[in-house]
Protein backbone atom coordinates (compact mmCIF):
# COMPACT_ATOMS: atom_id res chain seq x y z
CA UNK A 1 111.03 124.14 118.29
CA UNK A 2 108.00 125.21 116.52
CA UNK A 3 105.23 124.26 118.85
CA UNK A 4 102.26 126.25 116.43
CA UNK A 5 100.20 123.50 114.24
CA UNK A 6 100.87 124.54 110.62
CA UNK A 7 98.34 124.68 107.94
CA UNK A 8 99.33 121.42 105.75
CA UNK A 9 97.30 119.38 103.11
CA UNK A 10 97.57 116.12 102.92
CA UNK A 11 95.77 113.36 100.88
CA UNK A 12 93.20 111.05 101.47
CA UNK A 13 92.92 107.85 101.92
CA UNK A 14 90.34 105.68 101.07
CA UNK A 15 89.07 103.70 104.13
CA UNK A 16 89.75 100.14 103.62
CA UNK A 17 93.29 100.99 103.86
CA UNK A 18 95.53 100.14 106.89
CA UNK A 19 97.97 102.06 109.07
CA UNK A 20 100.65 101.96 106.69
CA UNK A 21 99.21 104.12 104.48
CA UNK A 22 98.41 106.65 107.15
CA UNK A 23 102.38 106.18 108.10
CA UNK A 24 103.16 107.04 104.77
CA UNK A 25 100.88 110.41 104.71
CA UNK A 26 102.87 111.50 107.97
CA UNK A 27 105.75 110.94 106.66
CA UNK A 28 105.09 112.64 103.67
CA UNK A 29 104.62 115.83 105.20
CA UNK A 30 108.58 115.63 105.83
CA UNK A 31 109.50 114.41 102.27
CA UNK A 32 107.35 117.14 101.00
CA UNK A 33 108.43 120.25 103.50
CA UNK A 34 105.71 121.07 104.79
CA UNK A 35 106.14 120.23 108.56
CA UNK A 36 110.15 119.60 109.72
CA UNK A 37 111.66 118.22 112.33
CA UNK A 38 110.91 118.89 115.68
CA UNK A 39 107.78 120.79 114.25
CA UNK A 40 103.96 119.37 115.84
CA UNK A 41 101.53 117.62 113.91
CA UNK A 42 97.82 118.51 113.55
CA UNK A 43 95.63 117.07 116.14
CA UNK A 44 93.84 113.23 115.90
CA UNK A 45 90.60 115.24 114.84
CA UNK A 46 92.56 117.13 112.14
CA UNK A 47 93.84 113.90 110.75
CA UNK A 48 91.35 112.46 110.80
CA UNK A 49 89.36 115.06 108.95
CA UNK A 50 92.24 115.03 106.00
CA UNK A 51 92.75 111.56 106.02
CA UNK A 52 89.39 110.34 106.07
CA UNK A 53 90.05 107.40 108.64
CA UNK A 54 88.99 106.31 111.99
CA UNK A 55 90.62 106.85 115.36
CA UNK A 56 91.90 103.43 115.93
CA UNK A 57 93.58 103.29 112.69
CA UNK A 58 95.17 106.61 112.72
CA UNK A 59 96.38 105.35 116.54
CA UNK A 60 97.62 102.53 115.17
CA UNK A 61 99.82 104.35 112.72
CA UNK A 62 101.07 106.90 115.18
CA UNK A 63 101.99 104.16 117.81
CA UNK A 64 104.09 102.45 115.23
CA UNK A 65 106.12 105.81 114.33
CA UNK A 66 106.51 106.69 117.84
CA UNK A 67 107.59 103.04 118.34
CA UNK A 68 110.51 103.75 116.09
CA UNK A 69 111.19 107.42 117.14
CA UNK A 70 110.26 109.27 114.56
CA UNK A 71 107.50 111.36 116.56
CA UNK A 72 107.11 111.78 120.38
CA UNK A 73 103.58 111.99 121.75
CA UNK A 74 103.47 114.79 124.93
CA UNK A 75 100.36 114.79 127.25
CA UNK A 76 98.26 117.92 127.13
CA UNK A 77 100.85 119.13 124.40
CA UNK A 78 99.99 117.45 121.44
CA UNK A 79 102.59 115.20 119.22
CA UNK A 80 105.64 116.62 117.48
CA UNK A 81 108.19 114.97 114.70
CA UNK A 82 111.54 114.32 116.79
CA UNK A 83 114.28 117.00 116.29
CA UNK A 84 117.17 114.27 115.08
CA UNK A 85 114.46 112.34 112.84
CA UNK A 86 116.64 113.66 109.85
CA UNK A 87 119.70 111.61 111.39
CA UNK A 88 117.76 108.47 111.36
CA UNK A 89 115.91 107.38 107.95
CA UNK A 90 116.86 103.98 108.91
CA UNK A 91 113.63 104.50 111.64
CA UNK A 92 111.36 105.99 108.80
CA UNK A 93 112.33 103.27 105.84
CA UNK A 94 111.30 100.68 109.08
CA UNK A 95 107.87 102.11 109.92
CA UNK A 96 106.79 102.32 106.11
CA UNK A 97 107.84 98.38 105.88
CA UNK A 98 106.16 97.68 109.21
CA UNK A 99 104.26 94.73 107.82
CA UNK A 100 106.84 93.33 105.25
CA UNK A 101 108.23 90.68 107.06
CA UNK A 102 110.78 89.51 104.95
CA UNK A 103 111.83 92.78 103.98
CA UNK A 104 112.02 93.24 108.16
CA UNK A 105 114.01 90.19 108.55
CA UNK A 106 116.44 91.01 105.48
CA UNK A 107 117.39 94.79 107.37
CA UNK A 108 118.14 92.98 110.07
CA UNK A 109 120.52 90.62 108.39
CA UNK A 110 122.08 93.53 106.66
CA UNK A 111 122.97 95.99 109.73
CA UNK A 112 123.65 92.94 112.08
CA UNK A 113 126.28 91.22 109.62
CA UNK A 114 128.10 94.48 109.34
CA UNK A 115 128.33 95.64 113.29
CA UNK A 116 128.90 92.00 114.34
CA UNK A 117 132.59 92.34 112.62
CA UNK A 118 133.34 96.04 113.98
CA UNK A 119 131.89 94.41 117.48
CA UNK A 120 134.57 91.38 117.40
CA UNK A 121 137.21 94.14 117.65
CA UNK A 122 135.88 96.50 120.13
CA UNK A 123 133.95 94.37 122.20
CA UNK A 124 134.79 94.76 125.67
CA UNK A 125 135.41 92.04 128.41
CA UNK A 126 132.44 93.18 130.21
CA UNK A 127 130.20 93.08 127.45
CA UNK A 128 130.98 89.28 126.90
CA UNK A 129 130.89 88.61 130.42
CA UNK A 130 126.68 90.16 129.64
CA UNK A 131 126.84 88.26 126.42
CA UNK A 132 127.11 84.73 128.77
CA UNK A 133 124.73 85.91 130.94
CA UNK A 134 121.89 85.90 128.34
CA UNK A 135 123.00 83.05 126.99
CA UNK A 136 122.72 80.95 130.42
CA UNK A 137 119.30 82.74 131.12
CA UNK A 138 118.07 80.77 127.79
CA UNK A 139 119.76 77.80 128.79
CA UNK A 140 117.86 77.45 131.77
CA UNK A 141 114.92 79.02 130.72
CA UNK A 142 112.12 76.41 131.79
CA UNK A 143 109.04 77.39 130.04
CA UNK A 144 110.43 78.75 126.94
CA UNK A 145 110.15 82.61 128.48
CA UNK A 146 113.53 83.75 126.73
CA UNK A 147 112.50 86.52 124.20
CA UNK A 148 114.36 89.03 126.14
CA UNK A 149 117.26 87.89 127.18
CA UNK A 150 117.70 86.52 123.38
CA UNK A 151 116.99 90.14 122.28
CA UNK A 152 119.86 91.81 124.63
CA UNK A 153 122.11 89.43 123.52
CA UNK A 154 121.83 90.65 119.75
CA UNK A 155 121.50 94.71 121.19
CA UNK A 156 124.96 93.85 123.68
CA UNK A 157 126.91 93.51 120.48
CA UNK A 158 125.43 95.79 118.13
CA UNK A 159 126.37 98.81 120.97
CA UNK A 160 129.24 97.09 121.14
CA UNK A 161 130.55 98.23 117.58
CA UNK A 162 130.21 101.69 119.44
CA UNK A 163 129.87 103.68 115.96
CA UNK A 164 128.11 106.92 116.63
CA UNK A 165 126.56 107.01 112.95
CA UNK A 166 124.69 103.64 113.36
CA UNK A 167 124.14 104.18 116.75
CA UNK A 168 120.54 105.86 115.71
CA UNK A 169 120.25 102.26 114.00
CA UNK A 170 120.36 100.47 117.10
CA UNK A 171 116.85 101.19 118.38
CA UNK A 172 115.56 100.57 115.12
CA UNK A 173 116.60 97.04 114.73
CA UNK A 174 115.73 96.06 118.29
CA UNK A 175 112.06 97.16 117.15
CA UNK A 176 112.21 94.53 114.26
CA UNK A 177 113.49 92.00 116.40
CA UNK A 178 110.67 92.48 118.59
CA UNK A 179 108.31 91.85 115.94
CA UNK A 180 110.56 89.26 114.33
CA UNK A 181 110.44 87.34 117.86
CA UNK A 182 106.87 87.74 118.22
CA UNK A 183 106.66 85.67 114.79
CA UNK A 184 108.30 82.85 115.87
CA UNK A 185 105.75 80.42 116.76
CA UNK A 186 107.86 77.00 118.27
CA UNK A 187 110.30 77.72 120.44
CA UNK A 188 114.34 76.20 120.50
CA UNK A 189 116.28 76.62 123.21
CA UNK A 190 118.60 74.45 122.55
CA UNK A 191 119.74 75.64 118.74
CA UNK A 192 119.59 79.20 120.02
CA UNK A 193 122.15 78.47 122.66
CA UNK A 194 124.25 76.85 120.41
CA UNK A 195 123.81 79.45 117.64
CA UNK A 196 124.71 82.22 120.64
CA UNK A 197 127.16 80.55 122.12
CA UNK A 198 129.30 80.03 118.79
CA UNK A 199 128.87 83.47 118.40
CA UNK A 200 130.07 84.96 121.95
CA UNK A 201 133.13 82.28 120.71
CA UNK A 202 134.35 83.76 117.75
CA UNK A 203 133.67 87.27 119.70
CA UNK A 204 135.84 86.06 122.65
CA UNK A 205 138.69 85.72 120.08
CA UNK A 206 137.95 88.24 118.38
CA UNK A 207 137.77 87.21 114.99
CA UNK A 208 135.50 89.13 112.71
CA UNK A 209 135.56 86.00 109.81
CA UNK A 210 134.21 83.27 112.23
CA UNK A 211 132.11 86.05 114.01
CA UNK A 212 130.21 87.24 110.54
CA UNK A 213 129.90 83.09 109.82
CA UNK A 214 128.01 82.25 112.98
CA UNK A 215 125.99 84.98 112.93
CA UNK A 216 125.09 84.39 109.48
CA UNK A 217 124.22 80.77 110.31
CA UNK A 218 122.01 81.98 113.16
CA UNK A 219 120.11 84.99 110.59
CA UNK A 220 119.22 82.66 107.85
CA UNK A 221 118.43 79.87 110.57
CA UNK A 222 115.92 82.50 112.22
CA UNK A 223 115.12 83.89 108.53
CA UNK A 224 113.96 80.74 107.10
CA UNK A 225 111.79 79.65 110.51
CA UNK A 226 110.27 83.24 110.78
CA UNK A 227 109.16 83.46 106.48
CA UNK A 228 108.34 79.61 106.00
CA UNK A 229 104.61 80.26 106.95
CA UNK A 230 104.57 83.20 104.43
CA UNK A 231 104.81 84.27 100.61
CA UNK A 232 108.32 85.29 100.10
């Protein structure tokens, strides 16, 4: 790994902009060659410097890429692009959408659909047994409190599909169901355990159909209650 800050040039931008474009400028230095994986980025100051933006805002941006693994921030070291970035362009396509909710919620609804019916055939008994478990926590949950347990549920079965290529994936969509959770503003309990629960059904008899059905219902359920309070 090439710990030596390169020389790079990157553009400007102007400095009523917001994160995103600052996300886009990092990642830009990959599309364009000039830094690779593994490689370390300038320092804040230089950034700041080429980008013409403020601290905060250039935080911002690099919070939200290390949130989705594309760089790793080392005390006293500096910050560095991660080595298996080029494995995972699902990550970078996620942090240049950060605030497109719909197009957020739509990824989602694409890679869960497609591991939920690989997941009804390898799912293991132990993994359902986990599956109840988070369903039962959000049955009793008393003051609505449920975010995570609804959140393992939906990571318990897309590991489940064990599939080494998407498994980069994973971590990805668990960071848009964070912010996809932290969008929903009215909380119910009692249609997400019945949404789970005829899930972890169809996955107890392992049938992909019913399993891609239910989840489907529960998607465009949580699609529709997440985007209703924005333009589509």
């Amino acid at each position: 790994m090439d710990e030596t800050p390169k020389k790079i040039k990157v553009e400007s931008v102007n400095r009523n902009t917001l994160s995103k474009q600052v996300v886009e400028s990092i990642i830009q230095l990959l599309n364009s060659g000039q830094l690779k994986p593994g490689d370390k980025l300038p320092t804040e100051m230089e950034f700041m410097e080429e980008l013409n933006v403020s601290r905060p805002v250039l935080r911002e941006a690099l919070s939200s890429l290390e949130s989705l693994g594309v760089i790793t921030r080392k005390t006293r070291e500096g910050t560095f692009f991660n080595n298996k970035i080029s494995s995972h362009p699902f990550s970078i396509m996620l942090s240049l959408a950060h605030d497109n909710l719909q197009a957020l919620v739509e990824a989602r609804m694409a890679l869960e659909l497609g591991l939920i019916t690989i997941a009804a055939e390898k799912i293991s008994d132990e993994e359902l047994k986990r599956l109840k478990q988070t369903i039962d926590v959000i049955a009793n949950s008393k003051d609505n409190d449920y975010g995570e347990a609804d959140i393992e549920f939906h990571r318990i079965i897309a590991l489940s599909a064990n599939n080494p290529i998407v498994e980069g994936m994973v971590d990805s969509l668990i960071v848009t169901l964070v912010k996809i959770n932290d969008e929903i503003k009215v909380r119910e309990p009692e249609r997400t355990v019945q949404h789970h629960t005829a899930i972890y059904k169809a996955l107890e008899k392992r049938d992909p159909f019913e399993a891609f059905h239910q989840m489907f219902l529960h998607l465009d359920y949580v699609r529709h209650k997440v985007t209703k309070n924005h333009i589509l």
